[in-house]
C-alpha atoms as a PDB file:
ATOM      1  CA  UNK A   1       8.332  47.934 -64.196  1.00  0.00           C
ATOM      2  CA  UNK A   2       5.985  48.290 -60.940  1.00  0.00           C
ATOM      3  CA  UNK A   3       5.990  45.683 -58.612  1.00  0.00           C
ATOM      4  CA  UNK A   4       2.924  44.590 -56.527  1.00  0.00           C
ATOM      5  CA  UNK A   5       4.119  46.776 -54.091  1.00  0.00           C
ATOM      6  CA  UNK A   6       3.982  50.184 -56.183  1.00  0.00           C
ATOM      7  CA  UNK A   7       0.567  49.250 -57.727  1.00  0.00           C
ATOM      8  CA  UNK A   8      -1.001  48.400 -54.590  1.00  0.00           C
ATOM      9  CA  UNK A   9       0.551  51.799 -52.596  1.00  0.00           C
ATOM     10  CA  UNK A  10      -0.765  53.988 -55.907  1.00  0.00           C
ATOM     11  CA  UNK A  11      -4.374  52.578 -55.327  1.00  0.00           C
ATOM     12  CA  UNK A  12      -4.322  53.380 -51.645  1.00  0.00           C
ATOM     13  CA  UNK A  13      -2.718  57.014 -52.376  1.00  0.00           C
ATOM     14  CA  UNK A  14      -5.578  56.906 -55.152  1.00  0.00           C
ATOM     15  CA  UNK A  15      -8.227  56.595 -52.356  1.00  0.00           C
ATOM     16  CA  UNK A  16      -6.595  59.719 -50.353  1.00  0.00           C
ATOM     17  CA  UNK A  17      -8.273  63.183 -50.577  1.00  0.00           C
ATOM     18  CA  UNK A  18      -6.123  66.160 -51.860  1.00  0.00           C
ATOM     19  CA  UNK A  19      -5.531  67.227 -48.167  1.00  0.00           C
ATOM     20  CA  UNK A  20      -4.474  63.599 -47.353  1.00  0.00           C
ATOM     21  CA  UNK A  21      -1.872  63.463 -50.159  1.00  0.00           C
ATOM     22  CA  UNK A  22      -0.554  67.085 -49.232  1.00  0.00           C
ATOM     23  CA  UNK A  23      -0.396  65.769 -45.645  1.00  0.00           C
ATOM     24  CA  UNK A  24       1.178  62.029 -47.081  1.00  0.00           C
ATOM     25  CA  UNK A  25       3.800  64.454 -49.339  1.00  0.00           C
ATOM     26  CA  UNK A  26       4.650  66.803 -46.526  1.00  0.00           C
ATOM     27  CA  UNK A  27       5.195  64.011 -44.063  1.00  0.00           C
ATOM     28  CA  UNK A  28       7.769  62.491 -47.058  1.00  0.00           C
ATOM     29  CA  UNK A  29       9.781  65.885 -46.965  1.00  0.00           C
ATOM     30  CA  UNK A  30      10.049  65.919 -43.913  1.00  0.00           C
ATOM     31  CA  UNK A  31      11.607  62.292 -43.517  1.00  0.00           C
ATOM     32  CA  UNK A  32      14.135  63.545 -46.655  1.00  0.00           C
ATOM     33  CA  UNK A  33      15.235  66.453 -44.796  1.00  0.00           C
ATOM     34  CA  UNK A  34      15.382  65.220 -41.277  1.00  0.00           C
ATOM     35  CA  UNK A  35      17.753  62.241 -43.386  1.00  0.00           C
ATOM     36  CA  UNK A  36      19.914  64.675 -44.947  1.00  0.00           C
ATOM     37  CA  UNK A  37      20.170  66.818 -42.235  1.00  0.00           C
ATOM     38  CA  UNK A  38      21.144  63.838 -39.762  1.00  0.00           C
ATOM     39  CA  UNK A  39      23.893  63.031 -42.685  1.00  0.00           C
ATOM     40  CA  UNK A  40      25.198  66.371 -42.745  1.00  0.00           C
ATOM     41  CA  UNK A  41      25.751  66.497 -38.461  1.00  0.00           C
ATOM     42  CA  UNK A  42      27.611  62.689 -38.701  1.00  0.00           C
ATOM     43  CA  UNK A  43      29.362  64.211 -41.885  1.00  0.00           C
ATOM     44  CA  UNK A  44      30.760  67.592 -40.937  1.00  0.00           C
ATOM     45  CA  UNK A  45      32.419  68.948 -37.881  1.00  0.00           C
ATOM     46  CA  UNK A  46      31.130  71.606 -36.104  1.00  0.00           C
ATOM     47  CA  UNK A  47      33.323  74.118 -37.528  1.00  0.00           C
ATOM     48  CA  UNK A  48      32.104  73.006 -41.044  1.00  0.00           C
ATOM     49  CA  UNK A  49      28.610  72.934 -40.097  1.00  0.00           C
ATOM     50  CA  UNK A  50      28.493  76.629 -38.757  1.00  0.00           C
ATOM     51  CA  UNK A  51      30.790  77.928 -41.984  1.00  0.00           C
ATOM     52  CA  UNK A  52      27.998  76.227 -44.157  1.00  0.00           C
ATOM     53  CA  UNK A  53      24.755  77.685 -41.717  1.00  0.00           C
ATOM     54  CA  UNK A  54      26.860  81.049 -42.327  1.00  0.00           C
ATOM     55  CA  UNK A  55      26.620  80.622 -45.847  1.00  0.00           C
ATOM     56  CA  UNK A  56      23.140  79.942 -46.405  1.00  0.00           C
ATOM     57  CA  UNK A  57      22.466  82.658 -43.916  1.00  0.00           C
ATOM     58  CA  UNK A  58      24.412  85.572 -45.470  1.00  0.00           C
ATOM     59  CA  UNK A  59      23.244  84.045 -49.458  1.00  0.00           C
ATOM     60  CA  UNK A  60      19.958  81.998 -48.811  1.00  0.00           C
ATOM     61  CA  UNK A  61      21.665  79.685 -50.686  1.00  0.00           C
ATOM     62  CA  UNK A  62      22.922  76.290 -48.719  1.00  0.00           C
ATOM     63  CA  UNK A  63      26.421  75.712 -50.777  1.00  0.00           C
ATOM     64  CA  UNK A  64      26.987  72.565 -52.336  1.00  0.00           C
ATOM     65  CA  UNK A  65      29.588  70.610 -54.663  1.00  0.00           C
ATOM     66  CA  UNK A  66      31.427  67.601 -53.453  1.00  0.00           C
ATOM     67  CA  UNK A  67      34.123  70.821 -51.602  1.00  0.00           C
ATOM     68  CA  UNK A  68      30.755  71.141 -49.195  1.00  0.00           C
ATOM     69  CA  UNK A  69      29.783  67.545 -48.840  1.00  0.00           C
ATOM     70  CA  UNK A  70      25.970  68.431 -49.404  1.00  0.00           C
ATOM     71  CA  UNK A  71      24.490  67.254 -52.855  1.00  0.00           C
ATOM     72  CA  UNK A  72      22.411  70.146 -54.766  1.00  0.00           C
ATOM     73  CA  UNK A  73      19.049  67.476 -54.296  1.00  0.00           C
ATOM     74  CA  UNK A  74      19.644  67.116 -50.532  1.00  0.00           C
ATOM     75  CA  UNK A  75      20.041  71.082 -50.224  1.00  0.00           C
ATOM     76  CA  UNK A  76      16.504  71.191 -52.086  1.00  0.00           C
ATOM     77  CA  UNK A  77      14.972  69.207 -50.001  1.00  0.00           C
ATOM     78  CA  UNK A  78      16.083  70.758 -46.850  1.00  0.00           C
ATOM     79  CA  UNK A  79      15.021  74.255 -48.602  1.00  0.00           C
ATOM     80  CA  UNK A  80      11.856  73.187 -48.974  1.00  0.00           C
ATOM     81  CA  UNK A  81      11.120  71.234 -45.772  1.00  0.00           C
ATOM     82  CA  UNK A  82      12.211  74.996 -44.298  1.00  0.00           C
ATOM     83  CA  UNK A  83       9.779  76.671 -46.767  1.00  0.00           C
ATOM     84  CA  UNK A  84       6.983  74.003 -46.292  1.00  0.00           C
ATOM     85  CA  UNK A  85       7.056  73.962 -42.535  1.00  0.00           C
ATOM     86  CA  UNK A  86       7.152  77.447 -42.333  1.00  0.00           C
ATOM     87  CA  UNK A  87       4.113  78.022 -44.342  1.00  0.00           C
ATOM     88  CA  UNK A  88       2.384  74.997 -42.669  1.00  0.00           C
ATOM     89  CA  UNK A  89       2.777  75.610 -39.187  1.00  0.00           C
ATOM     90  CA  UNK A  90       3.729  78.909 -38.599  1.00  0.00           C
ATOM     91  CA  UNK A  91       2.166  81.029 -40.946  1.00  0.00           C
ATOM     92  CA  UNK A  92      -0.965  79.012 -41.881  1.00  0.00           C
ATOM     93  CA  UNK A  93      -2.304  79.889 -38.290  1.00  0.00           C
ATOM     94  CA  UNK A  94      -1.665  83.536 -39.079  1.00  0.00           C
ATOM     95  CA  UNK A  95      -4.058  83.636 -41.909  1.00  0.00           C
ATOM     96  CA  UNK A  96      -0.731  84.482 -44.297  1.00  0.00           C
ATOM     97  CA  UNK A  97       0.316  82.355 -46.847  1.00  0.00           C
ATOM     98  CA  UNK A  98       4.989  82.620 -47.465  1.00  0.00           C
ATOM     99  CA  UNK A  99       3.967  84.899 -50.266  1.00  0.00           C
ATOM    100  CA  UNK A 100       1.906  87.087 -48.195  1.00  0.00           C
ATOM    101  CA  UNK A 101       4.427  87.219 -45.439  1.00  0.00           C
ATOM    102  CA  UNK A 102       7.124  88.311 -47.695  1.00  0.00           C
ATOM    103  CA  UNK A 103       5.212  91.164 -48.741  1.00  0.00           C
ATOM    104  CA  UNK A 104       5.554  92.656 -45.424  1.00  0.00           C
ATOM    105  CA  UNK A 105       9.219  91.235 -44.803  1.00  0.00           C
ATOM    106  CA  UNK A 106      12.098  94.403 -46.298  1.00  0.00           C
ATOM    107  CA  UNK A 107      14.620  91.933 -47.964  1.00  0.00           C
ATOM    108  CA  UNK A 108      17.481  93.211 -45.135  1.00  0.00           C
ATOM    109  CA  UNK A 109      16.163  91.287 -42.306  1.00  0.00           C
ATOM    110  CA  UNK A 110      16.225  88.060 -44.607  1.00  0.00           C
ATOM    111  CA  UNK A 111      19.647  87.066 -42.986  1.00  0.00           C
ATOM    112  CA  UNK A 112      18.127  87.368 -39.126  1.00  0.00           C
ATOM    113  CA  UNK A 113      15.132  84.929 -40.795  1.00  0.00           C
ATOM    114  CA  UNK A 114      17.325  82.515 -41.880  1.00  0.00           C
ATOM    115  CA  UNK A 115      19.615  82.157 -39.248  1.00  0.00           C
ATOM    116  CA  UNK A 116      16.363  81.362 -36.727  1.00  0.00           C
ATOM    117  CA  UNK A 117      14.893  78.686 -39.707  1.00  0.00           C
ATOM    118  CA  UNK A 118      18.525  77.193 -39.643  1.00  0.00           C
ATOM    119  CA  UNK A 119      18.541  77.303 -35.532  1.00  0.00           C
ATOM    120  CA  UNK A 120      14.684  76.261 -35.762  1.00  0.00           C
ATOM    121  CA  UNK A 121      13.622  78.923 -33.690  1.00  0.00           C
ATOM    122  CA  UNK A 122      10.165  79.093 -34.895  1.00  0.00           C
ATOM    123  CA  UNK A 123       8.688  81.523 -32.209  1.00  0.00           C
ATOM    124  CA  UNK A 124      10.533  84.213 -34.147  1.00  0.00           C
ATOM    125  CA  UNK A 125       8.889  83.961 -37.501  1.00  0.00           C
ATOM    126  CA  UNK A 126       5.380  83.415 -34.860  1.00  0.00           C
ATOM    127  CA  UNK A 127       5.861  86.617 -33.529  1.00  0.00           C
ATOM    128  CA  UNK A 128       6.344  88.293 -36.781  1.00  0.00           C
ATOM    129  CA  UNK A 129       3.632  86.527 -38.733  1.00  0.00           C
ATOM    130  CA  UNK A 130       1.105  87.381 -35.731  1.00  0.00           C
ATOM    131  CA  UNK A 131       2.202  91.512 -36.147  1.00  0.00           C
ATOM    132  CA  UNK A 132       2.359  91.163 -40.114  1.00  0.00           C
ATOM    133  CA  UNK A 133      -1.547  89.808 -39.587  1.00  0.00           C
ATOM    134  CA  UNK A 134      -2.984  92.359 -37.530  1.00  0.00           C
ATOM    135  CA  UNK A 135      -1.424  95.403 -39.988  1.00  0.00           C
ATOM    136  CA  UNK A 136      -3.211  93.260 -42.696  1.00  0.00           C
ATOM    137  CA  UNK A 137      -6.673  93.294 -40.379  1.00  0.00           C
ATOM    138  CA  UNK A 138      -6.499  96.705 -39.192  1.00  0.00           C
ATOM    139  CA  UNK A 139      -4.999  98.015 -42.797  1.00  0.00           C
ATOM    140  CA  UNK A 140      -1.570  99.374 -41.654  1.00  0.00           C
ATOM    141  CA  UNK A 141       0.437  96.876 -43.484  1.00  0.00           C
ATOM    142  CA  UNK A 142       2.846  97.874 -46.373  1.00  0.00           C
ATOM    143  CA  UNK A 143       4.347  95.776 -48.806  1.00  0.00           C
ATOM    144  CA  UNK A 144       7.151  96.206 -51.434  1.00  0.00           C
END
């Protein structure tokens, strides 16, 4: 049953406008994954933590199971913080949406990708994005 609370917070969120609730959502994701992600380094040692990033690096798949310490919910959320950053601040600015960019990304560099998402080293997938856009403008661009 709502409380006062709930009711009150859905008629403010009514009032927002569709960029405003993407913005309110993304902002939520964010908090879930930067959570989960804190949990994970207090969690895991560092050995653990870099057998894991190898993982999801090599698969694209974070492993979980109670054997990993990482529930399959917290792994989704940390997927999609990845994805949603990446499309909001990287490639956005590029004029590319993630499905656009993967055209133009061949599936063996995937690994290199994930390893800078997992490190956070944005400026690669900037520098990428910014020569995937001008093949697009000037109409050398391939895609699978």
């Amino acid at each position: 049953m709502p409380t006062g609370e709930d009711e009150q917070t859905e008629t403010e969120d009514e009032k927002l406008t569709d960029d405003e609730k993407a913005e309110k959502q993304y902002a939520e994701f964010v908090r879930m994954a930067d959570q989960s992600l804190d949990r994970f380094r207090d969690t895991h040692s560092e050995a653990q933590q870099q057998f894991i990033v190898d993982a999801y690096v090599e698969t694209g798949e974070i492993p979980t199971g109670e054997a990993f310490g990482i529930e399959q919910v917290e792994a989704a959320v940390v997927e999609a913080a990845f994805s949603q950053h990446l499309d909001r601040n990287v490639l956005r600015h590029h004029g590319l949406t993630l499905e656009t960019y993967l055209e133009h990304v061949d599936e063996a560099d995937y690994p290199a990708l994930r390893r800078a998402a997992a490190k956070g080293e944005w400026h690669v997938f900037h520098g990428h994005a910014t020569a995937i856009a001008a093949a697009r403008k000037n109409g050398s661009a391939y895609s699978d």
